[in-house]
C-alpha atoms as a PDB file:
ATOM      1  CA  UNK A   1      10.681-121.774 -58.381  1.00  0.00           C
ATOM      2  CA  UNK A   2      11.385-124.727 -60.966  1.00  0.00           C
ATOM      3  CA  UNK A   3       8.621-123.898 -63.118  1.00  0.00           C
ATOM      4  CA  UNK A   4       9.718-119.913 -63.054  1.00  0.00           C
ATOM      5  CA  UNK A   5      12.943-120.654 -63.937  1.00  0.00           C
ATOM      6  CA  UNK A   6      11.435-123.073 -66.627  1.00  0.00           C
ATOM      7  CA  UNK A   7       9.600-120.345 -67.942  1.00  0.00           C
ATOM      8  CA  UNK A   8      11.714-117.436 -67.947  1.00  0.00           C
ATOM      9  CA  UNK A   9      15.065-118.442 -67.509  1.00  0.00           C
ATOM     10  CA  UNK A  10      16.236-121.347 -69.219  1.00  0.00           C
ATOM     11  CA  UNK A  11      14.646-120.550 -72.867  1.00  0.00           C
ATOM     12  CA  UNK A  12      16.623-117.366 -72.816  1.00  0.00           C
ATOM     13  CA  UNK A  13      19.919-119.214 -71.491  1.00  0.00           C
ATOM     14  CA  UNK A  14      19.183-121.487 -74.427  1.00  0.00           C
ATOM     15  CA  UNK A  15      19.437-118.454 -76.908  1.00  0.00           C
ATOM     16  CA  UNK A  16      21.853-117.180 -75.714  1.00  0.00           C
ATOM     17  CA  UNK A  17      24.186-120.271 -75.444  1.00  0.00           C
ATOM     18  CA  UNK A  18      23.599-121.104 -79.452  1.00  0.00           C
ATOM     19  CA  UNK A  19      23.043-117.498 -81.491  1.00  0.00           C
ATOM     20  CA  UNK A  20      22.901-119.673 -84.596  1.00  0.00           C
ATOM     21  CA  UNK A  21      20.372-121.625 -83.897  1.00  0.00           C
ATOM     22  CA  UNK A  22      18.147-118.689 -82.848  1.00  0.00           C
ATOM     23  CA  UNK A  23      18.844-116.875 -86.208  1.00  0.00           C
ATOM     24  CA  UNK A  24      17.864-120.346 -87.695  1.00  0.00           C
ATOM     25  CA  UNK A  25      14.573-120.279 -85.876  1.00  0.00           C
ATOM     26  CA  UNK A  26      13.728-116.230 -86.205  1.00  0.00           C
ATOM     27  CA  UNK A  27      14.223-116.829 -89.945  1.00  0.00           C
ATOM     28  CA  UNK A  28      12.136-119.622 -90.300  1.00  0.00           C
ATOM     29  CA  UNK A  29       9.676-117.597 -88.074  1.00  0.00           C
ATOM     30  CA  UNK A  30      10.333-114.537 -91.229  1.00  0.00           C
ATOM     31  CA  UNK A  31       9.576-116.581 -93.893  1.00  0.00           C
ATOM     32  CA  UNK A  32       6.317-118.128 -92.277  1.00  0.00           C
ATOM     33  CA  UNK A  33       5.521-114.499 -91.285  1.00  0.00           C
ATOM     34  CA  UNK A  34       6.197-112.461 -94.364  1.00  0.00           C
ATOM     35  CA  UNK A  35       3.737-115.351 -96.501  1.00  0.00           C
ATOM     36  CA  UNK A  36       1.549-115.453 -93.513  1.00  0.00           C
ATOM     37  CA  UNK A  37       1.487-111.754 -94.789  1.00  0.00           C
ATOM     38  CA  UNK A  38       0.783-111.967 -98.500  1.00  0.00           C
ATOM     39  CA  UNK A  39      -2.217-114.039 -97.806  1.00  0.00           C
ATOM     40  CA  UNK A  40      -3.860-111.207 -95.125  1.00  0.00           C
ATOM     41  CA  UNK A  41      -2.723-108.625 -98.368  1.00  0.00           C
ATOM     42  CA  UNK A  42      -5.257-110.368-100.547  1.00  0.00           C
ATOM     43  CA  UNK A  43      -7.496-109.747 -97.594  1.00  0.00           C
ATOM     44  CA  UNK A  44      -6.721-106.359 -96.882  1.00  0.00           C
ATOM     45  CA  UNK A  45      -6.751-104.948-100.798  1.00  0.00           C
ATOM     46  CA  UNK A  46     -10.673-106.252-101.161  1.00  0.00           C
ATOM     47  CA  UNK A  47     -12.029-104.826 -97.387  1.00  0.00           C
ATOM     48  CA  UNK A  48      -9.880-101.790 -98.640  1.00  0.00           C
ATOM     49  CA  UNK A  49     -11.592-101.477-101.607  1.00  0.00           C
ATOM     50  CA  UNK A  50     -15.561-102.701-100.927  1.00  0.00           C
ATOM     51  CA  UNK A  51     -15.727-103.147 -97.230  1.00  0.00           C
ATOM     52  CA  UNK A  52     -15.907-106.667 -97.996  1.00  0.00           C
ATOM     53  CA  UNK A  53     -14.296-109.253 -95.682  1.00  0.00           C
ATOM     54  CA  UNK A  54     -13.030-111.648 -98.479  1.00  0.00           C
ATOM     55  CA  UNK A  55     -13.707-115.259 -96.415  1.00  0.00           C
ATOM     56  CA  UNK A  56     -12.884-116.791 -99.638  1.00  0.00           C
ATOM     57  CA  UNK A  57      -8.949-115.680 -99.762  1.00  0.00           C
ATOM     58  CA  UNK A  58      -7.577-118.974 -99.028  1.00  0.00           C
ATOM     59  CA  UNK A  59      -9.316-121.086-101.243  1.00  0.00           C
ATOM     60  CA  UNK A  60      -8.492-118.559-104.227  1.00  0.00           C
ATOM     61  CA  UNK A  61      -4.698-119.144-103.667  1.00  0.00           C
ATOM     62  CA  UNK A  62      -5.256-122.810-103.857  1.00  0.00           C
ATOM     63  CA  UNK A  63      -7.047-122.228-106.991  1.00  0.00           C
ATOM     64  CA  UNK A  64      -4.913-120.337-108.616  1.00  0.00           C
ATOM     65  CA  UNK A  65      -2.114-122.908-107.943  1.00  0.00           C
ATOM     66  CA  UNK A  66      -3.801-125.589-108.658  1.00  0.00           C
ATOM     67  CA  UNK A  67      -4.629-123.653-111.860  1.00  0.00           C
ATOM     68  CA  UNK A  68      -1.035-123.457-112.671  1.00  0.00           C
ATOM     69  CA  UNK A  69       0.084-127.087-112.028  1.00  0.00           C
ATOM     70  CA  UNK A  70      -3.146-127.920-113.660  1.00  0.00           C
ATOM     71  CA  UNK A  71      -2.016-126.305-116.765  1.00  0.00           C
ATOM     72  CA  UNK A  72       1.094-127.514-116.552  1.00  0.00           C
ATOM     73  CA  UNK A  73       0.266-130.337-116.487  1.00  0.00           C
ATOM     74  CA  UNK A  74      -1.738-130.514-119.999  1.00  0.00           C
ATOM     75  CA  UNK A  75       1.784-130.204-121.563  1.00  0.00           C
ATOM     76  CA  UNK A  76       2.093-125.921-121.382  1.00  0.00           C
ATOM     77  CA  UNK A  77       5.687-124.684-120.625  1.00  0.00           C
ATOM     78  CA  UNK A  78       5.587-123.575-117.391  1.00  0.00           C
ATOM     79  CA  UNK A  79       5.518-119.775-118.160  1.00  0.00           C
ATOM     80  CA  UNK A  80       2.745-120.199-120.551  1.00  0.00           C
ATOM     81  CA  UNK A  81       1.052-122.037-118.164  1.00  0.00           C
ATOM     82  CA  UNK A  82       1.813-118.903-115.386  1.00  0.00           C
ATOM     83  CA  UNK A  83       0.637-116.520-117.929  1.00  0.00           C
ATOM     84  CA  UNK A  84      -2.747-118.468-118.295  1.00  0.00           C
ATOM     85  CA  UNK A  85      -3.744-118.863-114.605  1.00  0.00           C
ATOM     86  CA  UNK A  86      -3.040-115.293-114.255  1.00  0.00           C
ATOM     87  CA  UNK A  87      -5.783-114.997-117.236  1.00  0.00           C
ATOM     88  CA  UNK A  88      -8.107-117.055-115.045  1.00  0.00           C
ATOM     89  CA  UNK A  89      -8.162-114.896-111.797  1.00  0.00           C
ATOM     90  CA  UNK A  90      -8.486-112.282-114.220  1.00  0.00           C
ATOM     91  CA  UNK A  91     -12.032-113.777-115.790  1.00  0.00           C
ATOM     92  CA  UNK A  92     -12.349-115.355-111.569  1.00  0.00           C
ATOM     93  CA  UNK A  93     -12.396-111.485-111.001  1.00  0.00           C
ATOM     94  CA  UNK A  94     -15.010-110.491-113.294  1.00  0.00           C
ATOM     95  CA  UNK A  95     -17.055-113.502-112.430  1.00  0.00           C
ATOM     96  CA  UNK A  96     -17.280-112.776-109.403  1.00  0.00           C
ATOM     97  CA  UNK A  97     -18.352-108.874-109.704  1.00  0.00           C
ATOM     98  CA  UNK A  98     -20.991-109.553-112.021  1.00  0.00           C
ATOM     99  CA  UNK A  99     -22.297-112.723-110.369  1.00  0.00           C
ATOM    100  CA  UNK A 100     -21.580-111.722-106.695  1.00  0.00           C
ATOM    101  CA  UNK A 101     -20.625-108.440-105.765  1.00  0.00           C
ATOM    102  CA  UNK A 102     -22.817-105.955-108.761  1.00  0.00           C
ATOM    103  CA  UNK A 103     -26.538-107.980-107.400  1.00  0.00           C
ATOM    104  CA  UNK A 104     -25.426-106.953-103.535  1.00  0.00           C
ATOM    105  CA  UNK A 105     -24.553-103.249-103.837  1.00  0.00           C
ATOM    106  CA  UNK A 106     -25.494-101.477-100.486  1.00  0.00           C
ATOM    107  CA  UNK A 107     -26.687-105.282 -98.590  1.00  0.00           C
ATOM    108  CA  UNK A 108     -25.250-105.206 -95.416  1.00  0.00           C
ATOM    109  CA  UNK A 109     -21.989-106.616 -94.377  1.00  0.00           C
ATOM    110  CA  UNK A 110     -23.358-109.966 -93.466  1.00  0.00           C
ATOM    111  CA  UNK A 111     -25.182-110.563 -96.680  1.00  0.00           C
ATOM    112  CA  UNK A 112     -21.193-109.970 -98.461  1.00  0.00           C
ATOM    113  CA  UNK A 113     -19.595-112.026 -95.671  1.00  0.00           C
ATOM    114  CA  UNK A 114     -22.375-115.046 -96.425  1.00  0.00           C
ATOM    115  CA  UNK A 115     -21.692-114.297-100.621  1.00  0.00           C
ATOM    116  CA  UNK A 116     -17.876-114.745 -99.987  1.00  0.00           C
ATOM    117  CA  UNK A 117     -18.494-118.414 -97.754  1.00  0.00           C
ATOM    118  CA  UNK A 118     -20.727-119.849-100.545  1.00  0.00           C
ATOM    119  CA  UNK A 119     -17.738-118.660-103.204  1.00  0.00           C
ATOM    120  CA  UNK A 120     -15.571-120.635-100.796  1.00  0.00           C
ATOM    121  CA  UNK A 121     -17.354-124.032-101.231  1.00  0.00           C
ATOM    122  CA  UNK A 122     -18.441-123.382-104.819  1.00  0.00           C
ATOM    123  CA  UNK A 123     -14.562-122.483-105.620  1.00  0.00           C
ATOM    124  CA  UNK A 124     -13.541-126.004-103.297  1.00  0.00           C
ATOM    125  CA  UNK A 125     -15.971-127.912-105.545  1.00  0.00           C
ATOM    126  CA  UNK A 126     -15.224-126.604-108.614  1.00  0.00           C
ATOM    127  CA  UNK A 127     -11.473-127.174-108.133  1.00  0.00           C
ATOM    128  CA  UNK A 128     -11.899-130.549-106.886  1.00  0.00           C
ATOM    129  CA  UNK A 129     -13.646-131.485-110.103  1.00  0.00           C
ATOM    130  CA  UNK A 130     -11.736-129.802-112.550  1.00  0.00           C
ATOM    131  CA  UNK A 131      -8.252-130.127-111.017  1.00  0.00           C
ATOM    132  CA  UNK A 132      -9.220-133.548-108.409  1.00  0.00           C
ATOM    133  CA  UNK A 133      -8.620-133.690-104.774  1.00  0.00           C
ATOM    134  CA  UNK A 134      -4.639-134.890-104.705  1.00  0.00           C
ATOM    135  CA  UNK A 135      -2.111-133.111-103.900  1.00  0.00           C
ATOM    136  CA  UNK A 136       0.545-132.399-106.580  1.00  0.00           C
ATOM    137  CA  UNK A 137       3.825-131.010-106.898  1.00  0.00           C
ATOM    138  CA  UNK A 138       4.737-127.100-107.967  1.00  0.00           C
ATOM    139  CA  UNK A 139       6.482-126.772-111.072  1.00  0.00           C
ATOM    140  CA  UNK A 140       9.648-124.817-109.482  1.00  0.00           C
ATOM    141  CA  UNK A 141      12.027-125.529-111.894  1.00  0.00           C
ATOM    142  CA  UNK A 142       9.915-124.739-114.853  1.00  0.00           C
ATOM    143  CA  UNK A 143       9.554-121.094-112.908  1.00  0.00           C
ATOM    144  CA  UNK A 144      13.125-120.284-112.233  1.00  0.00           C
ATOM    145  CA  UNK A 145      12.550-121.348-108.453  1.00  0.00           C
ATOM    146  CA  UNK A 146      15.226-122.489-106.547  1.00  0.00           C
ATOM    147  CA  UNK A 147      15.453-125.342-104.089  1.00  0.00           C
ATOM    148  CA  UNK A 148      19.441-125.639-103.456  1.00  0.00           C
ATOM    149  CA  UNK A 149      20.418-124.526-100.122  1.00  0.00           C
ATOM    150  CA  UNK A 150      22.784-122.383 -99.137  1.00  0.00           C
ATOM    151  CA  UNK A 151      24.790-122.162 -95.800  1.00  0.00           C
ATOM    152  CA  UNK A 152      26.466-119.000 -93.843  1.00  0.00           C
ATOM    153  CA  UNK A 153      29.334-119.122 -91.432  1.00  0.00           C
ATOM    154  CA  UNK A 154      27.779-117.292 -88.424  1.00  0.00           C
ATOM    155  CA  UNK A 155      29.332-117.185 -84.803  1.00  0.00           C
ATOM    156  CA  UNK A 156      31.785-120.659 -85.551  1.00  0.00           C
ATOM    157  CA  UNK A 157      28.161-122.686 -87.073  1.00  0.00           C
ATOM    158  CA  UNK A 158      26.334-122.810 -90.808  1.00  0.00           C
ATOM    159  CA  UNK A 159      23.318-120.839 -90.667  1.00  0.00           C
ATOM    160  CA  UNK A 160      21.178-123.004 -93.185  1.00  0.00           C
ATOM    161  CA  UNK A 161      18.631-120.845 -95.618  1.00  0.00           C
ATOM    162  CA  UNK A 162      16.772-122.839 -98.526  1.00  0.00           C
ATOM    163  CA  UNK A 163      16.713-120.970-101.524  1.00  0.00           C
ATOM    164  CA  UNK A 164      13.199-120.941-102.183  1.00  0.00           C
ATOM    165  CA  UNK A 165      12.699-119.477 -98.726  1.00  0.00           C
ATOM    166  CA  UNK A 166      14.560-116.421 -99.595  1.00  0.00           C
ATOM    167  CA  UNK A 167      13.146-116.086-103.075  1.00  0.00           C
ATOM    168  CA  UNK A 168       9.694-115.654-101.403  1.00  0.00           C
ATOM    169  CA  UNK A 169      10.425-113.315 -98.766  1.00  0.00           C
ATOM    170  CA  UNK A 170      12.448-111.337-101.617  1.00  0.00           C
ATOM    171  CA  UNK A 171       9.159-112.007-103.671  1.00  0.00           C
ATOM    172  CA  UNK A 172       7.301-110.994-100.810  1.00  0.00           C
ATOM    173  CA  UNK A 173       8.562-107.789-100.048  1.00  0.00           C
ATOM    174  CA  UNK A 174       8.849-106.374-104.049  1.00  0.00           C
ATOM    175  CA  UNK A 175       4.981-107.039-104.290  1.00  0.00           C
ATOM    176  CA  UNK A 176       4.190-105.341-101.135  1.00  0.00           C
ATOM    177  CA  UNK A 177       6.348-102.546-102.210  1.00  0.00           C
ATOM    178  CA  UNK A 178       4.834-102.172-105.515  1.00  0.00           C
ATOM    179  CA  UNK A 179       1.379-102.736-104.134  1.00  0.00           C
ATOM    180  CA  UNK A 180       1.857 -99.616-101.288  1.00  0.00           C
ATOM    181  CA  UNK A 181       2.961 -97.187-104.290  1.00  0.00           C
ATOM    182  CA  UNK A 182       0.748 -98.607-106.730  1.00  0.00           C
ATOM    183  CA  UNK A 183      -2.173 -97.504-103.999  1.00  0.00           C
ATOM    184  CA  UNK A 184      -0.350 -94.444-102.913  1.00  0.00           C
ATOM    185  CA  UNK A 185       0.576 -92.969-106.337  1.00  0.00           C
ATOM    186  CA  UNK A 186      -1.283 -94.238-109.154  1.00  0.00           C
ATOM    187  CA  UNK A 187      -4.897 -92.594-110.086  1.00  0.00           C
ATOM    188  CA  UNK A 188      -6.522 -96.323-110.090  1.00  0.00           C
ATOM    189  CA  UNK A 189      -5.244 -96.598-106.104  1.00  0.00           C
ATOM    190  CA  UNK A 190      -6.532 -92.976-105.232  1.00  0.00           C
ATOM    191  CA  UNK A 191      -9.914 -94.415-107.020  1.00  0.00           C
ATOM    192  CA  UNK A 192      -9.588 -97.755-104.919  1.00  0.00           C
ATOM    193  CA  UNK A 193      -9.289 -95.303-101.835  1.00  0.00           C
ATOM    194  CA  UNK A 194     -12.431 -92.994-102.757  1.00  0.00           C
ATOM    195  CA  UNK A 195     -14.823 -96.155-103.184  1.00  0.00           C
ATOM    196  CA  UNK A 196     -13.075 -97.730-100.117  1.00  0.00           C
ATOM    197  CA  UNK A 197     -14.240 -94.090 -98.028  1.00  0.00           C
ATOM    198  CA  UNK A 198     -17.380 -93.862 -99.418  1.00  0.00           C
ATOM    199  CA  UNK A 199     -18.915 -95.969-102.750  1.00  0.00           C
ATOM    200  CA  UNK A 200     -21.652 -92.952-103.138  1.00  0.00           C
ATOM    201  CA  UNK A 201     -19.074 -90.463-103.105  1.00  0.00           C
ATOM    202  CA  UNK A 202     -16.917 -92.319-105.541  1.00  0.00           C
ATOM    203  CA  UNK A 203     -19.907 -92.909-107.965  1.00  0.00           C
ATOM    204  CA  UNK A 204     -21.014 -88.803-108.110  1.00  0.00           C
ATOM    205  CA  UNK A 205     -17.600 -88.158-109.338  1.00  0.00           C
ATOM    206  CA  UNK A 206     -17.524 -90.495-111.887  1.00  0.00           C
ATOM    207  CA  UNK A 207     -15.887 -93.705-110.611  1.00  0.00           C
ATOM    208  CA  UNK A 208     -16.842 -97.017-111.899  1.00  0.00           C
ATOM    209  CA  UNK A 209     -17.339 -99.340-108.712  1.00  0.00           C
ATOM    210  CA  UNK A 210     -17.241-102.117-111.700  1.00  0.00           C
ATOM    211  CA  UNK A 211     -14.420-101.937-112.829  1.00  0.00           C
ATOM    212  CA  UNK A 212     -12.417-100.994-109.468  1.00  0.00           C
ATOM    213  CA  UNK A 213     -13.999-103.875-107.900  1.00  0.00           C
ATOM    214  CA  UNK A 214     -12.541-106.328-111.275  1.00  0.00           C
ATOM    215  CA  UNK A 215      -9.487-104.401-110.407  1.00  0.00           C
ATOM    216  CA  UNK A 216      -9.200-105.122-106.997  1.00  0.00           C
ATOM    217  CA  UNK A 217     -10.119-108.675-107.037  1.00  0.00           C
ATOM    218  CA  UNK A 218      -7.867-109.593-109.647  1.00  0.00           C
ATOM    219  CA  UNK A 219      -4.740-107.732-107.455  1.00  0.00           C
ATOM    220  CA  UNK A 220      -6.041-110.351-104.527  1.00  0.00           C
ATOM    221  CA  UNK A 221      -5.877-113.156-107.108  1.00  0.00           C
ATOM    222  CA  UNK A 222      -2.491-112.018-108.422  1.00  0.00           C
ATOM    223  CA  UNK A 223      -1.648-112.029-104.546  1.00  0.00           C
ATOM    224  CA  UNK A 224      -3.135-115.024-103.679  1.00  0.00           C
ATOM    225  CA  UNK A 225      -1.827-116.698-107.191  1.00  0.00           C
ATOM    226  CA  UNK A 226       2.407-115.524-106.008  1.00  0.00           C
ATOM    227  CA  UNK A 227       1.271-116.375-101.998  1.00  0.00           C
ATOM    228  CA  UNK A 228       0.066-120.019-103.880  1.00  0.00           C
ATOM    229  CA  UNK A 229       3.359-120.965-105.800  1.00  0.00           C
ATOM    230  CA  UNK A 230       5.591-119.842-102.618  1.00  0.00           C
ATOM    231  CA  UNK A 231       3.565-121.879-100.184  1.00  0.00           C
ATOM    232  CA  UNK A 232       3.268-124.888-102.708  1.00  0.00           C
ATOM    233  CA  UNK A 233       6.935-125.059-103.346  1.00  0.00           C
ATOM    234  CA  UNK A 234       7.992-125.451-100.232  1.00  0.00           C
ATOM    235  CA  UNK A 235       5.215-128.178 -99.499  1.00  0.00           C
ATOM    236  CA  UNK A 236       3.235-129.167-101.795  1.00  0.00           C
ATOM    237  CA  UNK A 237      -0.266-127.797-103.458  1.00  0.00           C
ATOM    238  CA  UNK A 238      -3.115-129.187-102.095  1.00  0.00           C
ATOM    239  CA  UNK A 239      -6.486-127.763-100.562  1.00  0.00           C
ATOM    240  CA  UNK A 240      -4.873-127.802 -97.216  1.00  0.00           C
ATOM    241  CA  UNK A 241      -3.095-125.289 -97.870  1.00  0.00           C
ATOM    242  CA  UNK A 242      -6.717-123.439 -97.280  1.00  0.00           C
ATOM    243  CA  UNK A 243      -6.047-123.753 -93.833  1.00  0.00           C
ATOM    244  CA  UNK A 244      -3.002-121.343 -93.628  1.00  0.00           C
ATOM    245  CA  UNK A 245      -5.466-118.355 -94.506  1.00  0.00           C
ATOM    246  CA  UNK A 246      -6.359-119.211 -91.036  1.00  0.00           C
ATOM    247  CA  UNK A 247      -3.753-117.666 -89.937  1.00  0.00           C
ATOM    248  CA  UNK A 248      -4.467-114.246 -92.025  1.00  0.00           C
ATOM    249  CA  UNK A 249      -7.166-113.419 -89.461  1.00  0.00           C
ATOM    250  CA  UNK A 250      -4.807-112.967 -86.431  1.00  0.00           C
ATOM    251  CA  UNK A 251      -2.686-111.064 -88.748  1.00  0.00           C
ATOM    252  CA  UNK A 252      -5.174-108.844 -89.766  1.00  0.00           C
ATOM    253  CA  UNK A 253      -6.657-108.617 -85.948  1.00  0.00           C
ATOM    254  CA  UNK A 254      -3.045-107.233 -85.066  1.00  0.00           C
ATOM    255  CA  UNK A 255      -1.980-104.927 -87.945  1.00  0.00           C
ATOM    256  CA  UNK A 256      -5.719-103.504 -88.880  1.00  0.00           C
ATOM    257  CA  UNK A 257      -7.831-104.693 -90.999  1.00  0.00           C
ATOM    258  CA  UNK A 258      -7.280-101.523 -93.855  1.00  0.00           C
ATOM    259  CA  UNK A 259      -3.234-101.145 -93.393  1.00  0.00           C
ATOM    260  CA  UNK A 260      -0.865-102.454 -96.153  1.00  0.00           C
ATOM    261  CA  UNK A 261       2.163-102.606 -93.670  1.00  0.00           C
ATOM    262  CA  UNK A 262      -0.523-103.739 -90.689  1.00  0.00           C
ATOM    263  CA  UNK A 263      -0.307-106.785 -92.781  1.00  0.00           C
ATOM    264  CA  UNK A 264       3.120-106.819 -93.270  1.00  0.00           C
ATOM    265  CA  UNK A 265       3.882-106.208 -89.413  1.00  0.00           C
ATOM    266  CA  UNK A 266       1.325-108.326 -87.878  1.00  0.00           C
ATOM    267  CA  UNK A 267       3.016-111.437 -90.466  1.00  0.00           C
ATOM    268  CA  UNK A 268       6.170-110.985 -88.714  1.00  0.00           C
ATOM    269  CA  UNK A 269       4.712-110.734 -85.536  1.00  0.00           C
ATOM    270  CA  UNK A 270       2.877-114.509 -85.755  1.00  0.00           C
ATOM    271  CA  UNK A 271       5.434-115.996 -87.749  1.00  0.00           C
ATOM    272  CA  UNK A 272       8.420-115.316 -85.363  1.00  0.00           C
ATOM    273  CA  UNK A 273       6.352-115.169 -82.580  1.00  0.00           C
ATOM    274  CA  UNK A 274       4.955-119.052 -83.159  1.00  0.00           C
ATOM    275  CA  UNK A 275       8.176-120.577 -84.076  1.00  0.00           C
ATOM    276  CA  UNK A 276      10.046-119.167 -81.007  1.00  0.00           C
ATOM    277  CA  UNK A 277       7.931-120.292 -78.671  1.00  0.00           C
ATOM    278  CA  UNK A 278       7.494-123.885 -80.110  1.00  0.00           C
ATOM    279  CA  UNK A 279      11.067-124.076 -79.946  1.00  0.00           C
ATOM    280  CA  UNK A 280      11.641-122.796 -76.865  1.00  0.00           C
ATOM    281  CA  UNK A 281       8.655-123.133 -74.434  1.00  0.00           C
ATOM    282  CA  UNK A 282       6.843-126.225 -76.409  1.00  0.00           C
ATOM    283  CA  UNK A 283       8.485-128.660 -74.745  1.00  0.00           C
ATOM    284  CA  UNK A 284       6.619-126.934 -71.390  1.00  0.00           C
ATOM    285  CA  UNK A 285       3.318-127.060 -72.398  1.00  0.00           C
ATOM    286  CA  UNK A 286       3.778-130.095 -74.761  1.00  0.00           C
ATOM    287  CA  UNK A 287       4.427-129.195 -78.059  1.00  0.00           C
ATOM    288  CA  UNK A 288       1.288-127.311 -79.983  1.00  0.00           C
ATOM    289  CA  UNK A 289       2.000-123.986 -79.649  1.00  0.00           C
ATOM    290  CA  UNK A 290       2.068-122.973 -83.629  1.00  0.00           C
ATOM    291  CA  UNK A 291      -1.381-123.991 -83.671  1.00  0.00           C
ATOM    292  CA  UNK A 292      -2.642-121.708 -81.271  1.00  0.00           C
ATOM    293  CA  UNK A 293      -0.494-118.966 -80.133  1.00  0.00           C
ATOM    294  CA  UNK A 294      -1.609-116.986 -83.084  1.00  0.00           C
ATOM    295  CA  UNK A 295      -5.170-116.821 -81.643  1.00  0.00           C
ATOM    296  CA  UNK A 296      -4.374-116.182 -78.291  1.00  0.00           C
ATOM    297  CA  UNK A 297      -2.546-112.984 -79.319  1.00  0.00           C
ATOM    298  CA  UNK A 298      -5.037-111.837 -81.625  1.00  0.00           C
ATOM    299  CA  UNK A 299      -7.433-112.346 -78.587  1.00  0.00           C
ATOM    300  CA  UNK A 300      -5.432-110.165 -76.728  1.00  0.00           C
ATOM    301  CA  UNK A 301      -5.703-107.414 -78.979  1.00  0.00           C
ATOM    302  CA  UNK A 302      -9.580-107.742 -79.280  1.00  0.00           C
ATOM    303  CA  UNK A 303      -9.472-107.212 -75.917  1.00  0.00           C
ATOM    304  CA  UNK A 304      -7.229-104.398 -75.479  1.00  0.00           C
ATOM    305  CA  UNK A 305      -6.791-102.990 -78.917  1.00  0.00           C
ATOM    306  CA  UNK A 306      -9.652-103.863 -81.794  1.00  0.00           C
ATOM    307  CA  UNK A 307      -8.417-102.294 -84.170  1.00  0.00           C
ATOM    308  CA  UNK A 308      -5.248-103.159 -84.588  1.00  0.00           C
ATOM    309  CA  UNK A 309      -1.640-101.789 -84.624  1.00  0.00           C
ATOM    310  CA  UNK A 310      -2.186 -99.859 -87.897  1.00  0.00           C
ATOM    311  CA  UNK A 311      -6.447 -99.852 -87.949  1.00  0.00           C
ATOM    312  CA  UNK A 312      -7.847 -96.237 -87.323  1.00  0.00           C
ATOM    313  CA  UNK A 313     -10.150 -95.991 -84.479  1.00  0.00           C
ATOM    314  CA  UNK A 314     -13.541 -96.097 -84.590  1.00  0.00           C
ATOM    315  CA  UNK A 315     -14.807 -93.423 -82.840  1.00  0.00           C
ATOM    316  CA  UNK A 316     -18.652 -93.302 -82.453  1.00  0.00           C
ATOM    317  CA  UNK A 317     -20.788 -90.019 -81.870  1.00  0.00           C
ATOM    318  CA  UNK A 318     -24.329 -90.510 -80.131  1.00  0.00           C
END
């Protein structure tokens, strides 16, 4: 009866007692979520696009930060310096099609899947040598970022947000935005659609799979570029940071592995879901849970659910 009451009844008497501090923890939760969700948008834009699953997503936003600071470093203001990393995910973009994607054209998935892994440790070597292995500090003040805090009055307490916290979820949710009508209304993102339906198709009626595929991958750097400076200004930018794209694949188990606001949606689920139970059943299971609730979800939805919240279904005909 202790441990039921444990379980169910105390955590909620604990919210309920102190509404501030659960706001505090639900928006910490958002914030985690909604980048959580810009890195499983790089994600979803290429599989969108090729049918690719992009395994190197999370080394390509510690690229292109490290690209920034990098440049920044050499003694280019810090919007000059912006303005060139966004140059090199551009040429990372065309690289990559020519070099990767334009000698595999119809291998099967694997073959792609295996082509994006050895991009992965070619992109971790490359950056270690050009950029070394330390980690280094964003440039947030040469970017307009800030890092004050600010405090509400809610229900008698200060509800504490950090500036750069809301910056990127307002970040966050303008690029998603223009990213869902750029796809929806725009003649490039009906293209991106045909080739993502069918690349034959696309190619009898005149599409260029080159040059969507440059397009696409450079959106996914520009994603994984804005996901890079949010995440490294609130820690610091380093190649752990490779690890958070970890949690993309949970995300993308839950809101579909095609869907724009799947992404968005299945963010928000992990990130609030993972900080409200470390802070509220943690202590019962001792401590851990952000490390592995995410899975344990996703596995649930494998199980129940494969394609997601916002996937289509795969229906198969024998």
């Amino acid at each position: 009866m202790d441990l039921l009451a444990s379980l169910f009844v105390d955590p909620f008497v604990r919210m309920a007692t102190n509404p501030t501090f659960l706001t505090q923890v639900i928006w910490e939760g958002f914030v985690s979520g909604i980048l959580y969700a810009l890195v499983a948008l790089g994600f979803v834009l290429i599989y969108k696009a090729s049918g690719v699953f992009n395994f190197a997503q999370g080394i390509m936003m510690v690229f292109a930060a490290l690209a920034l600071v990098g440049l920044a470093e050499m003694g280019m203001p810090a919007w000059v310096a912006l303005a060139a990393a966004v140059g090199v995910m551009f040429l990372l973009a065309v690289g990559i099609e020519r070099l990767v994607l334009r000698p595999l054209v119809n291998q099967p998935d694997i073959i792609l899947l295996m082509a994006t892994i050895g991009l992965t440790r070619f992109l971790v070597g490359l950056g270690e040598m050009v950029f070394g292995g330390e980690p280094k500090v964003m440039i947030t003040e040469g970017l307009g970022i800030p890092t004050g805090v600010l405090r509400l009055p809610l229900f008698g307490k200060n509800l504490i947000l950090k500036e750069i916290d809301v910056t990127a979820a307002v970040v966050a949710v303008v690029m998603v935005s223009f990213l869902a009508i750029f796809f929806a209304r725009t003649k490039i993102g009906r293209a991106l659609r045909a080739v993502a339906d069918d690349h034959q198709a696309a190619l009898s009626v005149g599409i260029s799979l080159e040059r969507i595929w440059v397009i696409v991958w450079f959106a996914a750097g520009i994603v994984a570029l804005v996901t890079g400076i949010m995440w490294g200004a609130r820690s610091q930018v380093s190649f752990d940071l490779e690890v958070i794209a970890l949690k993309a694949l949970p995300v993308l188990i839950l809101g579909g592995f095609t869907s724009v606001p799947g992404a968005i949606v299945g963010g928000l689920i992990i990130g609030i879901g993972e900080k409200l139970g470390e802070i509220y059943w943690g202590r019962l299971v001792g401590g851990g849970i952000e490390s592995w609730l995410a899975y344990l979800i996703a596995l649930a939805f494998l199980l129940y659910r494969p394609q997601g919240l916002f996937g289509e279904k795969i229906i198969e005909r024998v």
